[in-house]
N, C-alpha and C. Protein backbone atom coordinates (compact mmCIF):
# COMPACT_ATOMS: atom_id res chain seq x y z
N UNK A 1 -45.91 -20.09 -29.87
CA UNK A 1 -46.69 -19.80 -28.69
C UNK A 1 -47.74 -20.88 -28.44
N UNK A 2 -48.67 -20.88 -29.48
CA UNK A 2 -49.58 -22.19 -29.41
C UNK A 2 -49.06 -23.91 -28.83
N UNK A 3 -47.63 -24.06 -29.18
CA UNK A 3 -46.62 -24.98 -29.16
C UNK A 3 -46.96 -25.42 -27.74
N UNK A 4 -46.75 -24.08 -26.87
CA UNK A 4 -46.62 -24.29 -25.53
C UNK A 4 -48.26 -24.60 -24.86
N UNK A 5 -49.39 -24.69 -25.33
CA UNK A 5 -50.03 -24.87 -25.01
C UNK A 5 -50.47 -26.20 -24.34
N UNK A 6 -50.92 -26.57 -22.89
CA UNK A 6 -50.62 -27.97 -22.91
C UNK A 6 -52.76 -28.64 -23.38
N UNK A 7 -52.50 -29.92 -24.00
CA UNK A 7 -53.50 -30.78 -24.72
C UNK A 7 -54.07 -31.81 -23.70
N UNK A 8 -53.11 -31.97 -22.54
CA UNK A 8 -53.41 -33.30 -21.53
C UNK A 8 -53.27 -32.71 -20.11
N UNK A 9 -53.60 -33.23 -19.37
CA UNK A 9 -52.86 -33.02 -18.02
C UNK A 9 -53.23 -31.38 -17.35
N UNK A 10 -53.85 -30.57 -18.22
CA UNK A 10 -54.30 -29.41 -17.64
C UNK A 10 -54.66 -29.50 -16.32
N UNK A 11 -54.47 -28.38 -15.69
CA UNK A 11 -54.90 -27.98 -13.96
C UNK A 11 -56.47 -28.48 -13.65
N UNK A 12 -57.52 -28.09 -14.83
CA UNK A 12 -58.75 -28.68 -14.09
C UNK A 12 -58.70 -30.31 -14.28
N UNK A 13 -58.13 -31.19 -15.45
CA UNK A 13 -58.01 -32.24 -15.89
C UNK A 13 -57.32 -33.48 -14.57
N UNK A 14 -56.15 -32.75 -14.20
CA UNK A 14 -55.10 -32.80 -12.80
C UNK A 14 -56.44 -32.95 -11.66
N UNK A 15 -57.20 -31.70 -11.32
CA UNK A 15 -58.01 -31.81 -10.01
C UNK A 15 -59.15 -33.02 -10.17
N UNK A 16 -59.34 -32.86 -11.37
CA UNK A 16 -60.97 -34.03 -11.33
C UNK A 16 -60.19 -35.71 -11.27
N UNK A 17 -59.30 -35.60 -12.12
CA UNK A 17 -58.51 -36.73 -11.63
C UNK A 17 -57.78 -37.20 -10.06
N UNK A 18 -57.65 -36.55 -9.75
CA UNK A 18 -56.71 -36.80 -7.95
C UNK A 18 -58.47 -36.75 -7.25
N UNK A 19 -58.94 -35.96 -7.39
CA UNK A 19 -60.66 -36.46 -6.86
C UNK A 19 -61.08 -37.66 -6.59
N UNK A 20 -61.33 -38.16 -8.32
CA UNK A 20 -62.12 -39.17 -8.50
C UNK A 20 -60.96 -41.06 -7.76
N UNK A 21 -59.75 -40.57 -8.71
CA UNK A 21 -58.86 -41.10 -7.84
C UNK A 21 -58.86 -41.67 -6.06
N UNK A 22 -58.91 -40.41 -5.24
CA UNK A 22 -58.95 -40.39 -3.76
C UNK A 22 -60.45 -41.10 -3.76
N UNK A 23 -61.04 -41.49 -4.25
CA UNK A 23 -62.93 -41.77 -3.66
C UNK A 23 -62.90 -43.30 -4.53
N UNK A 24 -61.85 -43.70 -4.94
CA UNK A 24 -61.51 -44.47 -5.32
C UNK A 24 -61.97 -45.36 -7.20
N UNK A 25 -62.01 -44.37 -7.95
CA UNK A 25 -62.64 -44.63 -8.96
C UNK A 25 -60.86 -44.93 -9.85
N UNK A 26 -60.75 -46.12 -10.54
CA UNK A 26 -59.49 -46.18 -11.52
C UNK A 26 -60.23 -45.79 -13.43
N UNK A 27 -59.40 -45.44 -13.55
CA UNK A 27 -59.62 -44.99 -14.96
C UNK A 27 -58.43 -45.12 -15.64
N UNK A 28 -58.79 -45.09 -17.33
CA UNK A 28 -57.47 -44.57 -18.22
C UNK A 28 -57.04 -43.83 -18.69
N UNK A 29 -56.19 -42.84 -19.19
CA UNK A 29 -55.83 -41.68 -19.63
C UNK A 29 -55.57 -41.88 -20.98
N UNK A 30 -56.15 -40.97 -21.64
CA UNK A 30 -55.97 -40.86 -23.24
C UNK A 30 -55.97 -41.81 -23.98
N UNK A 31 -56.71 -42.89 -23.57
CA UNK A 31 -57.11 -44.51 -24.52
C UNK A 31 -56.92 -43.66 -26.25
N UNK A 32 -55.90 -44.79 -25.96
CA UNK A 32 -55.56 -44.72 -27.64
C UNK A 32 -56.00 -44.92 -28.65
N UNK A 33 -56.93 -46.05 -28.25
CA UNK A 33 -58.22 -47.40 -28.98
C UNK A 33 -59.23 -46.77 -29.58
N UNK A 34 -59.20 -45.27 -28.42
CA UNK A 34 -60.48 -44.68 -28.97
C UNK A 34 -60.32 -43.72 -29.31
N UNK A 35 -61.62 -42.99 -30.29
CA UNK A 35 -61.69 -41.98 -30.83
C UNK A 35 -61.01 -40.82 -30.04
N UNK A 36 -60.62 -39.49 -30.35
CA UNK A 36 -60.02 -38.84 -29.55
C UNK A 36 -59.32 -38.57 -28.98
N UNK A 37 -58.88 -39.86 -28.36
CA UNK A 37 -58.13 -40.00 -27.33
C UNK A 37 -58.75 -39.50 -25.84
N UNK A 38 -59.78 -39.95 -25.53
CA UNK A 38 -60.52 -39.21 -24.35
C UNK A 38 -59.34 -38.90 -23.23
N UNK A 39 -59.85 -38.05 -22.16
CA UNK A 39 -58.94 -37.39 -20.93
C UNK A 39 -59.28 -39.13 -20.19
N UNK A 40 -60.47 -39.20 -19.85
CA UNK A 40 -60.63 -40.14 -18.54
C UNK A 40 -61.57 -41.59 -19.46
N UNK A 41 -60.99 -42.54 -19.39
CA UNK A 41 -62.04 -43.67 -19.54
C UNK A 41 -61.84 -44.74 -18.32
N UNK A 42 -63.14 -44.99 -18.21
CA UNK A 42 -63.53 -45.88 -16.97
C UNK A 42 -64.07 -47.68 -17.59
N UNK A 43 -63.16 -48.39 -18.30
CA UNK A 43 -64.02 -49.21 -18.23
C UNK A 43 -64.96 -49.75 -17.27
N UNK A 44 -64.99 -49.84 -16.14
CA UNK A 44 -65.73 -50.75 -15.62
C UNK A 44 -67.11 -50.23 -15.45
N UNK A 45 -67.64 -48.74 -15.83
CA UNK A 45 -68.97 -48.46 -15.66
C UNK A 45 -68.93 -48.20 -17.64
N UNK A 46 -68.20 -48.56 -18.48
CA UNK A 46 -67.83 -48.24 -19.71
C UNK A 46 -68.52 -46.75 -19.58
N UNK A 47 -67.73 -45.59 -19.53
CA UNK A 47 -67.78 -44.02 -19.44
C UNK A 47 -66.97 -43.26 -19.71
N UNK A 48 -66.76 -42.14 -19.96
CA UNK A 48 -65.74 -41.06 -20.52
C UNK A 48 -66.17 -40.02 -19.86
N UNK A 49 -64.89 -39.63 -19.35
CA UNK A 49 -65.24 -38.24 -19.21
C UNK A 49 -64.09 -37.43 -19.30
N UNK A 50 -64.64 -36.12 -20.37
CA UNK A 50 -64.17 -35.27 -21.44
C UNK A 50 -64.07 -34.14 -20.22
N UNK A 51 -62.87 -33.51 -20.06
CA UNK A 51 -62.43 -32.28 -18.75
C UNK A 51 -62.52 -31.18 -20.17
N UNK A 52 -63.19 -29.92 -20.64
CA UNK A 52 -62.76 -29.20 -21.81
C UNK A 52 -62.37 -28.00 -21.04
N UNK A 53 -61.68 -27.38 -22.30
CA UNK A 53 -61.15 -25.74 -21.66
C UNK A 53 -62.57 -25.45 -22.36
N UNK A 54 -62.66 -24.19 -21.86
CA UNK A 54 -63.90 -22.92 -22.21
C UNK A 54 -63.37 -22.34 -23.42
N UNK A 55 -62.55 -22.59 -23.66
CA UNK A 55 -62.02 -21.34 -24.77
C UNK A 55 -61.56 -22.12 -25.76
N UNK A 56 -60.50 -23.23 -25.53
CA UNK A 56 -60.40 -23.95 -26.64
C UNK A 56 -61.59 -24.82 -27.59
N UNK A 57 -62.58 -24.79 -26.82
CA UNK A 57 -63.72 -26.06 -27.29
C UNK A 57 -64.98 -24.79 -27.29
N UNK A 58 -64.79 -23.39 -27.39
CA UNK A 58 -66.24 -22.83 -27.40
C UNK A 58 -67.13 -22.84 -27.05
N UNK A 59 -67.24 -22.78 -25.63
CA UNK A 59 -68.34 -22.67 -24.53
C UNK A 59 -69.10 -21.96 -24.77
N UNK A 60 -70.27 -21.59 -24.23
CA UNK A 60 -70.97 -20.72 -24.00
C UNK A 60 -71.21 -20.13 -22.68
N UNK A 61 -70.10 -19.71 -22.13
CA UNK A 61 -69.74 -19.02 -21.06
C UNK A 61 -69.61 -17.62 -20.74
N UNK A 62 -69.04 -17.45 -19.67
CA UNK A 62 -68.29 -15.99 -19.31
C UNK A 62 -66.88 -15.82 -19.63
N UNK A 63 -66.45 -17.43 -19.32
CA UNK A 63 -64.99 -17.07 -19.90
C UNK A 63 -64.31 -17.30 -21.18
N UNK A 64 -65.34 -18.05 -22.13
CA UNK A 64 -65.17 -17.53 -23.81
C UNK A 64 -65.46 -16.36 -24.04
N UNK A 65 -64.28 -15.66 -24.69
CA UNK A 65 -64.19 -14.63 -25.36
C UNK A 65 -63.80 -14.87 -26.92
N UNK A 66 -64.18 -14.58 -27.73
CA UNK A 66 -63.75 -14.41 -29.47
C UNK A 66 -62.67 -13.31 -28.91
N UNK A 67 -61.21 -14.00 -29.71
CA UNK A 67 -60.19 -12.80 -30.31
C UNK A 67 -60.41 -11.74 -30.92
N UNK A 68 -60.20 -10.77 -30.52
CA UNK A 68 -59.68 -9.32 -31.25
C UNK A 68 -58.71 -9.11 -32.39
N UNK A 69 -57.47 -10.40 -32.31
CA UNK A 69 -56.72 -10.18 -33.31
C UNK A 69 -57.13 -11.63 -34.11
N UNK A 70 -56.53 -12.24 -35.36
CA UNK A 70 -56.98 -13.05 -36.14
C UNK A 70 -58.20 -13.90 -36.15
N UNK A 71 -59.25 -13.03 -36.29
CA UNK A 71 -60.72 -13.87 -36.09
C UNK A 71 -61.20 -14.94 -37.03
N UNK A 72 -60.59 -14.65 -38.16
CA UNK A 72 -60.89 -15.92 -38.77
C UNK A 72 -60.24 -16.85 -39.07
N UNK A 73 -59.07 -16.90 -38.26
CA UNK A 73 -58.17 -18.47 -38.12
C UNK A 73 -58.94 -18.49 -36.53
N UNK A 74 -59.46 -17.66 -35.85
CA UNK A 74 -59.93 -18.11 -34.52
C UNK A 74 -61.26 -19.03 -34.50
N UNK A 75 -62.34 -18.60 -35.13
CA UNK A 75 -63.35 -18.80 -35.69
C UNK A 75 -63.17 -20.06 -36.49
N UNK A 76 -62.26 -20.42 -37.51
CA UNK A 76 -62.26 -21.61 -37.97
C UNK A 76 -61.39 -22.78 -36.87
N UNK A 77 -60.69 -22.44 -36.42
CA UNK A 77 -59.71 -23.45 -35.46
C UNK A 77 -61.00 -23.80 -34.37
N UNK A 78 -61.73 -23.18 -33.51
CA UNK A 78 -62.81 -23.39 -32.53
C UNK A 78 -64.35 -24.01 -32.80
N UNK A 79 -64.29 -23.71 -34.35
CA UNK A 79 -65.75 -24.35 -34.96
C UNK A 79 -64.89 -25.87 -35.64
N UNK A 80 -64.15 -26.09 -35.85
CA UNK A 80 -63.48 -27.42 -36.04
C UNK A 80 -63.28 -28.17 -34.75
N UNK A 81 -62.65 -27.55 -33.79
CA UNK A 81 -63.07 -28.60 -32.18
C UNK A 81 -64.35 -28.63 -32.21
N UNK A 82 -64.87 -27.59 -32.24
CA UNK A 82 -66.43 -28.07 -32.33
C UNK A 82 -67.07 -29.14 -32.48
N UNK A 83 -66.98 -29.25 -33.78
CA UNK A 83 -67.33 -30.46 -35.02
C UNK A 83 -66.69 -31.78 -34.65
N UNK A 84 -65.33 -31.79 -34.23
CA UNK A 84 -64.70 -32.79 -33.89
C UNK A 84 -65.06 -33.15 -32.57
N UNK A 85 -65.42 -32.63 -31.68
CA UNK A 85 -66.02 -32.99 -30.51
C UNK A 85 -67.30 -33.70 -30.58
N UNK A 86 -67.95 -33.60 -31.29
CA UNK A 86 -69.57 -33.57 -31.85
C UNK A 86 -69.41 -34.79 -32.62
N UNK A 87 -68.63 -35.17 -33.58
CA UNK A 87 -68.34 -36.52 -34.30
C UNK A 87 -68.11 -37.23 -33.15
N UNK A 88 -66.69 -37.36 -32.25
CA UNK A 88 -65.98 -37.92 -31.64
C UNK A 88 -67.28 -38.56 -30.15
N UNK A 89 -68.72 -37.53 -29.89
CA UNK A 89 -69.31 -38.26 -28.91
C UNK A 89 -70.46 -38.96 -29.71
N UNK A 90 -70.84 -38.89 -31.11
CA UNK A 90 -71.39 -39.47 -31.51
C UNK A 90 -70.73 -41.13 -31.67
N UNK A 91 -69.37 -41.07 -31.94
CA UNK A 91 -68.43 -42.10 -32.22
C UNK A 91 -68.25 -43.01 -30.59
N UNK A 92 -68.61 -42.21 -29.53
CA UNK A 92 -68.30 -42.57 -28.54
C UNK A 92 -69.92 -43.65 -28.12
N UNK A 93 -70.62 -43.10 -28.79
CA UNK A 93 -71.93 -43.76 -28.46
C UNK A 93 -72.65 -44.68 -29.51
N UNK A 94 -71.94 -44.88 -30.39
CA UNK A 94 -72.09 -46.26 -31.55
C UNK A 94 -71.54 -47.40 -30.71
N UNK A 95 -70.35 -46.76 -30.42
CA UNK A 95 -69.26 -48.10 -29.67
C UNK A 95 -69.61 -48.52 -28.01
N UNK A 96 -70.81 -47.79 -28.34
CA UNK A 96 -71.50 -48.03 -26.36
C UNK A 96 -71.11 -47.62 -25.42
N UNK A 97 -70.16 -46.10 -25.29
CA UNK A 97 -70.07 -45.59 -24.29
C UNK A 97 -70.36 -44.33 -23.91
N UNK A 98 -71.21 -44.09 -22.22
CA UNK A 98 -71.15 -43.00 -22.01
C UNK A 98 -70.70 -42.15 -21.72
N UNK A 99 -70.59 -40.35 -22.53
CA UNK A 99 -69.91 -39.69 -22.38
C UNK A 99 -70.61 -38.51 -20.83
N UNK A 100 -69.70 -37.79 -20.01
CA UNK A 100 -69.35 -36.72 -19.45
C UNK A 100 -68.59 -35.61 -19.61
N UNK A 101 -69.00 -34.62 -20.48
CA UNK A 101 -68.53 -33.40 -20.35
C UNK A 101 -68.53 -32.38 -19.17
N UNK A 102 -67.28 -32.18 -18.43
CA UNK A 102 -66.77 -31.43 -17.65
C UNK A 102 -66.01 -30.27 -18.37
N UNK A 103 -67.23 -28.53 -18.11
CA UNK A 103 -66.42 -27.68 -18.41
C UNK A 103 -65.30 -27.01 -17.11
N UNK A 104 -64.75 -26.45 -17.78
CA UNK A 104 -63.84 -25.66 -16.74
C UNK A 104 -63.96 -24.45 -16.06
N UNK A 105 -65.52 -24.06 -16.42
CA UNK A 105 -66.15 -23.13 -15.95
C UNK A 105 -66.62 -23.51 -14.77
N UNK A 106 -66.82 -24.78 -14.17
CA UNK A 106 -66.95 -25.13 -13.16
C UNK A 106 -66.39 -25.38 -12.43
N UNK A 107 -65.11 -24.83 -12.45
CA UNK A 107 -64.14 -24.94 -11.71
C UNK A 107 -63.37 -23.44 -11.44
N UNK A 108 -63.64 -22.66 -11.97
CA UNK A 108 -63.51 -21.51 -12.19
C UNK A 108 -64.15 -20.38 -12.44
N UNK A 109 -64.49 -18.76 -12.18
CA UNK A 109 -65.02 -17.38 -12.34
C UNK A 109 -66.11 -17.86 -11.62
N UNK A 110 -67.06 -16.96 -12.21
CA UNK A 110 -68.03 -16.06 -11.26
C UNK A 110 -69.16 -17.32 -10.93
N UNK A 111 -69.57 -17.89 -11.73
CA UNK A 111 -70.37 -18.85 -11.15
C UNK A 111 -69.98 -20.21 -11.67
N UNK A 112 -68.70 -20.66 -10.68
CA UNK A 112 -68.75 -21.77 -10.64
C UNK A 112 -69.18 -22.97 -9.72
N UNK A 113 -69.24 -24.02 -9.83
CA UNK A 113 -69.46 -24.98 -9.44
C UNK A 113 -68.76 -25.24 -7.67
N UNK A 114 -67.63 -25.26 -7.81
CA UNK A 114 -66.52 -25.73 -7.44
C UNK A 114 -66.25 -27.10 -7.54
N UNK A 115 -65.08 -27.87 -7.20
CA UNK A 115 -64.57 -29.15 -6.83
C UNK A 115 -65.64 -30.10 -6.50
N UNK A 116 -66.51 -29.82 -5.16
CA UNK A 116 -67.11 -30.47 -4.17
C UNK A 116 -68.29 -30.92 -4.96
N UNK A 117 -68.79 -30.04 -5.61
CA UNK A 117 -70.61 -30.51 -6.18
C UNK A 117 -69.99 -31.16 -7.18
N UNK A 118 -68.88 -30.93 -8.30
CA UNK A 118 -68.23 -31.02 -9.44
C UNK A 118 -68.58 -32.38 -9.50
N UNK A 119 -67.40 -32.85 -8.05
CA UNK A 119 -66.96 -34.50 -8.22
C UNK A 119 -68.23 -35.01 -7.54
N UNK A 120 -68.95 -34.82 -6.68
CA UNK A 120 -70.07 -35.44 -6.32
C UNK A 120 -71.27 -35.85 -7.92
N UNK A 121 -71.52 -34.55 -8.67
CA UNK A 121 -72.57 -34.50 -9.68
C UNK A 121 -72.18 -36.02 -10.37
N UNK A 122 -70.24 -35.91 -11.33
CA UNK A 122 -69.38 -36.98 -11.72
C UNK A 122 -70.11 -38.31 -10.73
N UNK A 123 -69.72 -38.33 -9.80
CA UNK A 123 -69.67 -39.86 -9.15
C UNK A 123 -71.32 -40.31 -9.67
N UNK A 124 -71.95 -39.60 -9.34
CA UNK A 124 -73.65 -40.10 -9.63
C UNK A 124 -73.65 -40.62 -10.98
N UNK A 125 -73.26 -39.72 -11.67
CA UNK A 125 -73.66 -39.80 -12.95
C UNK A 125 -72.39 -40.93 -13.33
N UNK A 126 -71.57 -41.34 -12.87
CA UNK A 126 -70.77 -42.68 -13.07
C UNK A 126 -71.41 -43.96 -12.63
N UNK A 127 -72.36 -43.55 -11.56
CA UNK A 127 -72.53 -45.05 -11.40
C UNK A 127 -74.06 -45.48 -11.04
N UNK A 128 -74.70 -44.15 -11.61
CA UNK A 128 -76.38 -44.30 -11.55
C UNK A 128 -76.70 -44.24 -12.91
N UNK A 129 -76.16 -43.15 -14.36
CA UNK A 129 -76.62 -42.67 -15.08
C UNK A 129 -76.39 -43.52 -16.13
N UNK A 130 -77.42 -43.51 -17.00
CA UNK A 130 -76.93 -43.94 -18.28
C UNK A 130 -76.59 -43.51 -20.15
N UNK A 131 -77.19 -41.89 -19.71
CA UNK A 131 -76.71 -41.05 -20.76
C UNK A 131 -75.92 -39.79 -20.68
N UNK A 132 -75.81 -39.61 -22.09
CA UNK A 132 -74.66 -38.52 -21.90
C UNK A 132 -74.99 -37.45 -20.96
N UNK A 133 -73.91 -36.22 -20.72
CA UNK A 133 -74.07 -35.20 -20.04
C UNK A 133 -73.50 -34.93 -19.12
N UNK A 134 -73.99 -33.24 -18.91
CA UNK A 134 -72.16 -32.30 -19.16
C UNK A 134 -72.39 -31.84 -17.97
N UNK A 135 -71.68 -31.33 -16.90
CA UNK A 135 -71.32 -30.48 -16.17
C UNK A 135 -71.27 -29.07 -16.52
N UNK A 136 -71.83 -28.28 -16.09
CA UNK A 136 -71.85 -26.41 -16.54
C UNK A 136 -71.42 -25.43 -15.41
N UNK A 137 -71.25 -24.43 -15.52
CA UNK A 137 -71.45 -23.59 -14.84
C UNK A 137 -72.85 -23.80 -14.07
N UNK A 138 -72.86 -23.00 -12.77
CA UNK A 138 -74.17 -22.40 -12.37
C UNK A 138 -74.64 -21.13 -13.27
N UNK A 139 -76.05 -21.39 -13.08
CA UNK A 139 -76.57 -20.12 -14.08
C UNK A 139 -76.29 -19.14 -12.79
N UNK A 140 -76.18 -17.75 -13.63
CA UNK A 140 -75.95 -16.24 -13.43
C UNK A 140 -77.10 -16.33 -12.22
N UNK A 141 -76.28 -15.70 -10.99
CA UNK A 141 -78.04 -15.17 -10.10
C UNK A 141 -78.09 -16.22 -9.07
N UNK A 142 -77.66 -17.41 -9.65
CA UNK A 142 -77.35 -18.29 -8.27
C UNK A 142 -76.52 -18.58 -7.53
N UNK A 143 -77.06 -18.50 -5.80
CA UNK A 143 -75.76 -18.05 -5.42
C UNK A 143 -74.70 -19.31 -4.60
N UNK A 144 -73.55 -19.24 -4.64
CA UNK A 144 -72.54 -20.36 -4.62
C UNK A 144 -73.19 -21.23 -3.17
């Protein structure tokens, strides 16, 4: 079952890409060179940006939920992306590049983002910013 799970190319991964794409930004997919294998690298502003699921990478969301059935292969498999995420942007910023975390909560449920602010927040922070940082949900209460 896990087998079928896809690692690349996911639906929010797909939209932020054909976005940034159309507004004319080129990037690389899954640089090999580097740690991880990031979703998006941009040399020319040297940047990354990391598209995560909510659930596979342990958000602190609405749409992470902890399993009901095997909690502690769940619990250890999600605190290891964790960790490996956490090495992998430290690794990303020895070697001089900045990272963007894009959750998928912003693209999705009760308070998201949508598309429009998504890729606008991205573009700024590609070509004004110079440190890390993530894309979130809207907090609870604010309204779309």
């Amino acid at each position: 079952m896990m087998s079928n799970i896809k690692g690349q190319n996911t639906k929010p991964e797909l939209i932020i890409r054909s976005e940034l794409h159309r507004r004319g930004f080129r990037y690389r997919l899954h640089e090999k060179r580097l740690p991880g294998k990031p979703d998006l690298v941009f040399p020319k502003y040297k940047a990354i940006i990391q598209i995560n699921g909510c659930f596979w990478h342990g958000h602190d969301c609405h749409l992470f939920k902890w399993p009901s059935t095997r909690q502690e292969f769940w619990q250890q498999k999600i605190e290891q992306t964790r960790k490996r995420d956490a090495a992998n942007l430290v690794e990303y910023r020895k070697l001089g590049w900045k990272t963007l975390t894009i959750w998928e909560c912003v693209l999705k449920g009760k308070n998201k983002l949508g598309i429009k602010e998504t890729i606008e927040t991205a573009v700024r922070w590609l070509q004004f910013d110079e440190n890390d940082a993530e894309i979130r949900q809207r907090p609870a209460g604010r309204p779309n």
